[in-house]
PDB file of N, CA and C in Angstrom:
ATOM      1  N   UNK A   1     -10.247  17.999  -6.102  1.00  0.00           N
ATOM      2  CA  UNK A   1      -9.302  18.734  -5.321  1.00  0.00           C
ATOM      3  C   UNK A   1      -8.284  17.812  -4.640  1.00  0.00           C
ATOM      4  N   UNK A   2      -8.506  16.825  -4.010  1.00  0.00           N
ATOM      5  CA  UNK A   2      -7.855  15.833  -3.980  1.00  0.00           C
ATOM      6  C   UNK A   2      -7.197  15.035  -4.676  1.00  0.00           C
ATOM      7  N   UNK A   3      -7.384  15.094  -5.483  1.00  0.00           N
ATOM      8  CA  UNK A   3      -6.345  14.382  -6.599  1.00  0.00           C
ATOM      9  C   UNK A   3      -5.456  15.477  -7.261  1.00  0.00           C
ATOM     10  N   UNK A   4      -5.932  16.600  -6.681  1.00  0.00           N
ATOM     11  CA  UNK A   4      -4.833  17.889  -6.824  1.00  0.00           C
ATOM     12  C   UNK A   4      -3.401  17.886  -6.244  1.00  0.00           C
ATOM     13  N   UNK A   5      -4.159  17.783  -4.557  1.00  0.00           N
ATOM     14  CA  UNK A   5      -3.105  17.934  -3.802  1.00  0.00           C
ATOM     15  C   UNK A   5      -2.304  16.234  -3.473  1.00  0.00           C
ATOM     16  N   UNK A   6      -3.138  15.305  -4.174  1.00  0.00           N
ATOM     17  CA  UNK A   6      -1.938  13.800  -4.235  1.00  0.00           C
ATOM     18  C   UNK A   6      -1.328  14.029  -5.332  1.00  0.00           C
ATOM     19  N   UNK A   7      -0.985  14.674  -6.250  1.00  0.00           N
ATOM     20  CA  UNK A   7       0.274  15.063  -7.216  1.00  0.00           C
ATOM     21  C   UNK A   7       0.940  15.649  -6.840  1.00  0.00           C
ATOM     22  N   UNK A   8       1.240  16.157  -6.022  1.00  0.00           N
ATOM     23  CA  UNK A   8       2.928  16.644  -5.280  1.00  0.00           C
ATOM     24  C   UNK A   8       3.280  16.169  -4.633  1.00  0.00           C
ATOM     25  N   UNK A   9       2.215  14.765  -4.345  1.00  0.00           N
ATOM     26  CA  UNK A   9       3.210  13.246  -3.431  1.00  0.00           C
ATOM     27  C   UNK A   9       3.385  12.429  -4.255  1.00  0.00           C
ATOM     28  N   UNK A  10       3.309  12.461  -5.321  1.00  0.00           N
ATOM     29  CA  UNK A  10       3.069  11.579  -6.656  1.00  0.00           C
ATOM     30  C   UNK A  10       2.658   9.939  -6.342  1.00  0.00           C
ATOM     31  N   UNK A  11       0.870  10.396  -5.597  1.00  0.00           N
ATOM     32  CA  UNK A  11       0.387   9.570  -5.351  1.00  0.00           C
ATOM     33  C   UNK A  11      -0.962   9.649  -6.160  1.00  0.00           C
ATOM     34  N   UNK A  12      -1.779   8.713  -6.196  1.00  0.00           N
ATOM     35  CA  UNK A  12      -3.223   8.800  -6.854  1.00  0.00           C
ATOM     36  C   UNK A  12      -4.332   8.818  -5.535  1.00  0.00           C
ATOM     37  N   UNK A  13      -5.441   8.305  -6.092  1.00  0.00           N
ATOM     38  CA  UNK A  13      -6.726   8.075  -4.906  1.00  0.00           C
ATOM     39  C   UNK A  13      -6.505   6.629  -4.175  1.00  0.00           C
ATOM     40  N   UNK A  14      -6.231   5.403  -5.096  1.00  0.00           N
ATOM     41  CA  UNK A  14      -6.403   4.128  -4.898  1.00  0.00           C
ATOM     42  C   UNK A  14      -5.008   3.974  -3.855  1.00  0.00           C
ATOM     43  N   UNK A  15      -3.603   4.815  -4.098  1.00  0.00           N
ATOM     44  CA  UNK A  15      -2.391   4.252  -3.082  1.00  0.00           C
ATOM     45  C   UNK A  15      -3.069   4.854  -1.363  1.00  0.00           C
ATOM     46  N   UNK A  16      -3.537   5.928  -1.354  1.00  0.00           N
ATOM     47  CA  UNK A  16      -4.312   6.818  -0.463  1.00  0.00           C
ATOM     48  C   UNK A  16      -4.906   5.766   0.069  1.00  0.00           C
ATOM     49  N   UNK A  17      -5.683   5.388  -0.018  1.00  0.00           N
ATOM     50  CA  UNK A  17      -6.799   3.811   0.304  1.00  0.00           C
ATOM     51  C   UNK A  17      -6.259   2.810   0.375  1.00  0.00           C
ATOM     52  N   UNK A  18      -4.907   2.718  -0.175  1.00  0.00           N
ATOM     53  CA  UNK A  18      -4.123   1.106   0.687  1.00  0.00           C
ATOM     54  C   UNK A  18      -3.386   1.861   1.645  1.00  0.00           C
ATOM     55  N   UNK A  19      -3.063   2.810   1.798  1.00  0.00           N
ATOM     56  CA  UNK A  19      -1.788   3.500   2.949  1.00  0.00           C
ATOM     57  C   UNK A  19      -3.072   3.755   3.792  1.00  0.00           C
ATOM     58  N   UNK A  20      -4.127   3.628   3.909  1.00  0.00           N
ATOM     59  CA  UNK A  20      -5.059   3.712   5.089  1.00  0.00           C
ATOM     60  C   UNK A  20      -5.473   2.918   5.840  1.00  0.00           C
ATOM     61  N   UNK A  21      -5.675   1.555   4.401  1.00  0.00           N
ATOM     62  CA  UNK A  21      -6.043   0.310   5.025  1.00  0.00           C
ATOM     63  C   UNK A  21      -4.948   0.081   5.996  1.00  0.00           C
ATOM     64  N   UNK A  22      -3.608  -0.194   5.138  1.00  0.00           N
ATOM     65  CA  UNK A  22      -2.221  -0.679   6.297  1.00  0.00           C
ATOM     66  C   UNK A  22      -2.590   0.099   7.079  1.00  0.00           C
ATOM     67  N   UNK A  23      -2.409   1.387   7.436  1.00  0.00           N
ATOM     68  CA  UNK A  23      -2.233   2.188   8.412  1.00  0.00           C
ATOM     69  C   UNK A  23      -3.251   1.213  10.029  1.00  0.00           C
ATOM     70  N   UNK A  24      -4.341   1.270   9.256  1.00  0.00           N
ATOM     71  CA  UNK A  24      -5.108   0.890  10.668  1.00  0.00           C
ATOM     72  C   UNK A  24      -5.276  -0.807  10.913  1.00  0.00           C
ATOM     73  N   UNK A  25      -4.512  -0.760   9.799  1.00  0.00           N
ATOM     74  CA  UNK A  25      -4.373  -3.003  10.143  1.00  0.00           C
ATOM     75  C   UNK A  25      -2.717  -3.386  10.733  1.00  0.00           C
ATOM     76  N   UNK A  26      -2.018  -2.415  10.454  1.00  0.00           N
ATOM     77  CA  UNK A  26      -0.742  -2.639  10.781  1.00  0.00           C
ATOM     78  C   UNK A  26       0.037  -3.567  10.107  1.00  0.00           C
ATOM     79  N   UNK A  27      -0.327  -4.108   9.746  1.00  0.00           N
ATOM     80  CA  UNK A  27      -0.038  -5.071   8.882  1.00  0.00           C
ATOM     81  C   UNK A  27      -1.081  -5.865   8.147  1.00  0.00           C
ATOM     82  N   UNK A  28      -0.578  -6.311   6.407  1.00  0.00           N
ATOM     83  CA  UNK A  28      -1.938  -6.591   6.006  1.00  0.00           C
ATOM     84  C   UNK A  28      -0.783  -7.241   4.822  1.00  0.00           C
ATOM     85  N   UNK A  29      -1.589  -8.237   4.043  1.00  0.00           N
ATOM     86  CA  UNK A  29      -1.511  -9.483   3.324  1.00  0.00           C
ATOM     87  C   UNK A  29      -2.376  -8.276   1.656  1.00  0.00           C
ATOM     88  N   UNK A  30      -0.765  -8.462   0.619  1.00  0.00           N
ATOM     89  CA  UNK A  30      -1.255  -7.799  -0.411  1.00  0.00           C
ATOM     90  C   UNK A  30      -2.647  -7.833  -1.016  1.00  0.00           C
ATOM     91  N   UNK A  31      -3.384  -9.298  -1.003  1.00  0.00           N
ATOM     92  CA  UNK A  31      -3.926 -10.192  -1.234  1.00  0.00           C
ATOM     93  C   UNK A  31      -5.413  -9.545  -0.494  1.00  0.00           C
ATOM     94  N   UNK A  32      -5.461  -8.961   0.326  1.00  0.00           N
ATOM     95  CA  UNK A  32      -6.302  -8.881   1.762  1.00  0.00           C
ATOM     96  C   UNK A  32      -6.594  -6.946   0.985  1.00  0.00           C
ATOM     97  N   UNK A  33      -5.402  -6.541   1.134  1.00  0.00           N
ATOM     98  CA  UNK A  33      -5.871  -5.218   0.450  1.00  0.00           C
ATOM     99  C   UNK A  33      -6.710  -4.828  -0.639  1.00  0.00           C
ATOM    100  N   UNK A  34      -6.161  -5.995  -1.708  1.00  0.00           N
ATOM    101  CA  UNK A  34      -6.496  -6.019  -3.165  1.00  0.00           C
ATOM    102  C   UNK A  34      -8.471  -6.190  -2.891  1.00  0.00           C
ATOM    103  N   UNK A  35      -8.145  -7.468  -2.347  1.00  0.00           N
ATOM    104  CA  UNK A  35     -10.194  -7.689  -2.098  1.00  0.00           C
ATOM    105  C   UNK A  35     -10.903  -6.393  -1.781  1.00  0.00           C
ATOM    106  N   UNK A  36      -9.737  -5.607  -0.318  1.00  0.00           N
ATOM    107  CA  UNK A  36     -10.758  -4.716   0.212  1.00  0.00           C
ATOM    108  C   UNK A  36     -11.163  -3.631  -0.805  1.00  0.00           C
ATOM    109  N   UNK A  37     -10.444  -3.204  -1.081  1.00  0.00           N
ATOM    110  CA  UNK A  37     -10.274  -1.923  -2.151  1.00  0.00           C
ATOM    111  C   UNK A  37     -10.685  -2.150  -3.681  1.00  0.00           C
ATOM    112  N   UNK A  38     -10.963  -3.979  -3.774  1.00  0.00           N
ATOM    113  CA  UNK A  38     -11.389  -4.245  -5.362  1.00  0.00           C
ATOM    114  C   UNK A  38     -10.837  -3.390  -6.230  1.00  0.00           C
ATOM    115  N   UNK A  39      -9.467  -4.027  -6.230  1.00  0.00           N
ATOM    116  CA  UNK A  39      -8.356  -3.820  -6.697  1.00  0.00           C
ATOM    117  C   UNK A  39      -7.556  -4.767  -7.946  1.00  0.00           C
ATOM    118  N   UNK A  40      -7.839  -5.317  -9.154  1.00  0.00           N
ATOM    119  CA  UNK A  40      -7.126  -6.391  -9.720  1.00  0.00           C
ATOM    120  C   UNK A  40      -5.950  -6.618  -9.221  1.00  0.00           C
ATOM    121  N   UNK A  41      -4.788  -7.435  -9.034  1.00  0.00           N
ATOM    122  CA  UNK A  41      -3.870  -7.980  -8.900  1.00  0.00           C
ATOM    123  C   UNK A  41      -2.924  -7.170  -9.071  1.00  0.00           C
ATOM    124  N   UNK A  42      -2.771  -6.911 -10.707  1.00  0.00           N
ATOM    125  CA  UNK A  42      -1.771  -6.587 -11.529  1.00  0.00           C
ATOM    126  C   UNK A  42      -1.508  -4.542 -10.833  1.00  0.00           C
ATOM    127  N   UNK A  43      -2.733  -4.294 -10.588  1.00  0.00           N
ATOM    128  CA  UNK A  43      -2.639  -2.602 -10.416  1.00  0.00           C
ATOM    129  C   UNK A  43      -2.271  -3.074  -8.764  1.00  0.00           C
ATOM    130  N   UNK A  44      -3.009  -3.486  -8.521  1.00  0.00           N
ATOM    131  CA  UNK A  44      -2.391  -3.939  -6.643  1.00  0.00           C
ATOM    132  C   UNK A  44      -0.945  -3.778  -7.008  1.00  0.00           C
ATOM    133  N   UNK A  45       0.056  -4.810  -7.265  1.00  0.00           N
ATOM    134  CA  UNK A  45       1.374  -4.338  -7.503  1.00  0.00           C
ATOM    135  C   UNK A  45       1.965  -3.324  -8.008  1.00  0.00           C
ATOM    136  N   UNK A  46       1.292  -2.747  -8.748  1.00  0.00           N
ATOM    137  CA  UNK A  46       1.855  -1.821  -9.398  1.00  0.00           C
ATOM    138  C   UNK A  46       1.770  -0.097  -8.495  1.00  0.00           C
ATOM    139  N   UNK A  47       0.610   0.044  -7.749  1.00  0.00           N
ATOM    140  CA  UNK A  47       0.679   0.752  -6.468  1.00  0.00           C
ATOM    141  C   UNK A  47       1.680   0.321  -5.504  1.00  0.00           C
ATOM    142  N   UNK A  48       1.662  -0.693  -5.466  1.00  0.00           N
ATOM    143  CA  UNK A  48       2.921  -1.280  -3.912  1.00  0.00           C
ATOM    144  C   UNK A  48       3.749  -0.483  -4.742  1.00  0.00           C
ATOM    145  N   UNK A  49       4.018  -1.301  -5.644  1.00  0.00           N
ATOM    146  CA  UNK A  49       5.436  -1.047  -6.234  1.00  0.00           C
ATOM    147  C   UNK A  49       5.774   0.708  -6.155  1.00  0.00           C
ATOM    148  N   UNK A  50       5.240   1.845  -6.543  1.00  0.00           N
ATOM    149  CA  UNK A  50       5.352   3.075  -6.470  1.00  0.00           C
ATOM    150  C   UNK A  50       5.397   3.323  -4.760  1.00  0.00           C
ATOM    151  N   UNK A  51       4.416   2.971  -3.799  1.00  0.00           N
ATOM    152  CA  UNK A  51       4.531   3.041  -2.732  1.00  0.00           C
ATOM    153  C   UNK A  51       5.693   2.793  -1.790  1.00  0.00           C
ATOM    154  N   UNK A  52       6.462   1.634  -2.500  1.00  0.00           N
ATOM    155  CA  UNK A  52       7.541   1.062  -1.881  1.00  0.00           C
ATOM    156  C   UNK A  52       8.574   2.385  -2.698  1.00  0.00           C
ATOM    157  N   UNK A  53       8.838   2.458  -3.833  1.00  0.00           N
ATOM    158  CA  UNK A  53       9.505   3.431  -4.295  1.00  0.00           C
ATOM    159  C   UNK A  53       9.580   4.807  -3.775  1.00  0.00           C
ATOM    160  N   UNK A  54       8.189   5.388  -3.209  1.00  0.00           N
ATOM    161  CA  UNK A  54       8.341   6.565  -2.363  1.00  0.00           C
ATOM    162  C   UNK A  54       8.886   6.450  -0.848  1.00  0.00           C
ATOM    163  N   UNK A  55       9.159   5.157  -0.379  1.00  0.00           N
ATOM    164  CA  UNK A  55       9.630   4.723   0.589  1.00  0.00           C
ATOM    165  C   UNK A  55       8.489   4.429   1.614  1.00  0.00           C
ATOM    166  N   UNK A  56       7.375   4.004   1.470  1.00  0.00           N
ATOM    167  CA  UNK A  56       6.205   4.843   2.138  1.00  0.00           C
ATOM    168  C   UNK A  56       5.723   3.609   2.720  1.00  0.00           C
ATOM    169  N   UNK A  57       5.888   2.499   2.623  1.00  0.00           N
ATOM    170  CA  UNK A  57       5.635   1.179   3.086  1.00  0.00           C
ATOM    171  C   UNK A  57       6.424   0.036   2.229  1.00  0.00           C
ATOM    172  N   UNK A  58       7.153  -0.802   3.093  1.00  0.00           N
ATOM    173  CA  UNK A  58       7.548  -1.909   2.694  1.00  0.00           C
ATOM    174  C   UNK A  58       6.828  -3.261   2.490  1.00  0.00           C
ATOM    175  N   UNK A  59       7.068  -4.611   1.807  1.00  0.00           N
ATOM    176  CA  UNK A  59       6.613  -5.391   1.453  1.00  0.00           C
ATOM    177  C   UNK A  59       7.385  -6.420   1.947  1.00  0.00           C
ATOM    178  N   UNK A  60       6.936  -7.142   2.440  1.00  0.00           N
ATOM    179  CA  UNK A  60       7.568  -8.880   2.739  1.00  0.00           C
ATOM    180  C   UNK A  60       7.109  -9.871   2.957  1.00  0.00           C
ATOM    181  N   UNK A  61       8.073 -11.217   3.131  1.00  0.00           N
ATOM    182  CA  UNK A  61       7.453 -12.261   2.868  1.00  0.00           C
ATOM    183  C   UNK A  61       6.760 -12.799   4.081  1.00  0.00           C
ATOM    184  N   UNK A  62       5.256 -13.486   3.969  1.00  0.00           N
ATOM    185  CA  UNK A  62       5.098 -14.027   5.143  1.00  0.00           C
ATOM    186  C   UNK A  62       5.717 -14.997   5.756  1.00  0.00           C
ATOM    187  N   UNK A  63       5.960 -15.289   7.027  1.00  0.00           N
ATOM    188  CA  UNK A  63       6.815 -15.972   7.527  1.00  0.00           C
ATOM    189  C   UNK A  63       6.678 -17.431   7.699  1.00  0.00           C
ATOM    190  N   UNK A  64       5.805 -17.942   6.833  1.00  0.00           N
ATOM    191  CA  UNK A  64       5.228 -19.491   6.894  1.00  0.00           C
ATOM    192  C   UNK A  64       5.032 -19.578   5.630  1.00  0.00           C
ATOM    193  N   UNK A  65       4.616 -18.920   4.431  1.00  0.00           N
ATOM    194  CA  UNK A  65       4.185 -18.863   3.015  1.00  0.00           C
ATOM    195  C   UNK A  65       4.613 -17.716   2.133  1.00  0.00           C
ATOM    196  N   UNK A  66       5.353 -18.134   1.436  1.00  0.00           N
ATOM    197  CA  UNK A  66       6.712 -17.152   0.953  1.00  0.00           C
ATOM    198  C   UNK A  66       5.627 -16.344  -0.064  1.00  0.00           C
ATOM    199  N   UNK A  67       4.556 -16.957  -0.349  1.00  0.00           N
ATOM    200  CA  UNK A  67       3.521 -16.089  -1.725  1.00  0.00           C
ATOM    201  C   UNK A  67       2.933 -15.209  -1.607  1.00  0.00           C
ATOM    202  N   UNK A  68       3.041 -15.297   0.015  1.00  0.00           N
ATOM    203  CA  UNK A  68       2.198 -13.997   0.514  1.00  0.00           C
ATOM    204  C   UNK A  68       2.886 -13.022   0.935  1.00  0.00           C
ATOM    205  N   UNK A  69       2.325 -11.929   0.680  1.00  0.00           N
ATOM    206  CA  UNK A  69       3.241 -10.517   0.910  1.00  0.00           C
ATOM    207  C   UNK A  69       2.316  -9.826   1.627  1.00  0.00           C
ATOM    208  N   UNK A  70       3.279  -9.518   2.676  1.00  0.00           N
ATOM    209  CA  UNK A  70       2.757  -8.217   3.805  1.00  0.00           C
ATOM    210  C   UNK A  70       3.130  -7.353   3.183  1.00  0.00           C
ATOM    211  N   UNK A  71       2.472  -6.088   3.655  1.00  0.00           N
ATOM    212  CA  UNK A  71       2.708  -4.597   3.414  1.00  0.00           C
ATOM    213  C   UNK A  71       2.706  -4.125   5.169  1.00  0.00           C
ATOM    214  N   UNK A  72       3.178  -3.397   5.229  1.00  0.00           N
ATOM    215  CA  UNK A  72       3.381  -2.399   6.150  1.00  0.00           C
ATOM    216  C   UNK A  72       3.658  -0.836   6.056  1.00  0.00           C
ATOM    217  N   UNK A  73       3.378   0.057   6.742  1.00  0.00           N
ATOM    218  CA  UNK A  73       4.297   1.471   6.624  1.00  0.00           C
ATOM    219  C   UNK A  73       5.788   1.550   7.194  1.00  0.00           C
ATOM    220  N   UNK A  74       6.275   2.240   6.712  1.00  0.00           N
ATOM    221  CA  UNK A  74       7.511   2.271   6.813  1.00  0.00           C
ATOM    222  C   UNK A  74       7.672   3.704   8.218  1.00  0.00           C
ATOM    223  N   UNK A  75       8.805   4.141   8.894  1.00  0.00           N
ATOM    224  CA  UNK A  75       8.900   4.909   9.455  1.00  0.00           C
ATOM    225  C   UNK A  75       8.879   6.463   8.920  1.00  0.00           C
ATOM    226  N   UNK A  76       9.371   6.348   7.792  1.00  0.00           N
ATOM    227  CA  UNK A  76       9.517   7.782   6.650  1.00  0.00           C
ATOM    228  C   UNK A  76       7.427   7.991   6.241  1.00  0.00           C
ATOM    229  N   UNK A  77       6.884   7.061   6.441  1.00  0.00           N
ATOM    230  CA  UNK A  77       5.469   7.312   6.527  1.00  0.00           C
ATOM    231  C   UNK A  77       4.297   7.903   7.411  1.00  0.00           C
ATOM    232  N   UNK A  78       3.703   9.174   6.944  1.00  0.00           N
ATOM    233  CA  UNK A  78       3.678  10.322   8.474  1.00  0.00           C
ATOM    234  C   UNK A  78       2.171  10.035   8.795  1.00  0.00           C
ATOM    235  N   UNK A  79       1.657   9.072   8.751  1.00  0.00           N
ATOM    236  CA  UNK A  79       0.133   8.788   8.951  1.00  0.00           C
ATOM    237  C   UNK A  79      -0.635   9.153  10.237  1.00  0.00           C
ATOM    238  N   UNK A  80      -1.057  10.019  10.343  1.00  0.00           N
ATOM    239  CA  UNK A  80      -2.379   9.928  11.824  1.00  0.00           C
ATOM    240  C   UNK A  80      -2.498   8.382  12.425  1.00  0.00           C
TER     241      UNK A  80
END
């Protein structure tokens, strides 16, 4: 049923579970998500990447180590 009603956000289960993690870390290291959620790499980006496309959290560079990428929510993101 849930994976019902995340197709008219044209989201899955796994973006649901990183927009939660950020949500309650506020900020979080792509890298840091991927472990929590045992996530490969390659699908890790490939969720950001749709996530960032729905506008729903942005990505950037950390401010000491350019390899690492924060995620955050964005303001257009309506999270509890």
């Amino acid at each position: 049923m849930l994976d019902e009603a995340l197709v008219k956000y044209n989201l899955v289960m796994p973006q649901l579970g990183v927009l939660r993690i950020v949500n309650e870390a506020g900020r979080v290291s792509q890298q840091d998500i991927g472990d929590f959620v045992v996530i490969d790499k390659a699908s890790m980006v490939k969720f950001i990447d749709q996530l960032e496309k729905l506008k729903l959290v942005s990505r950037k560079s950390h401010e000491t180590d350019r390899r690492i990428k924060l995620i955050s929510l964005t303001a257009s993101c309506h999270c509890p």
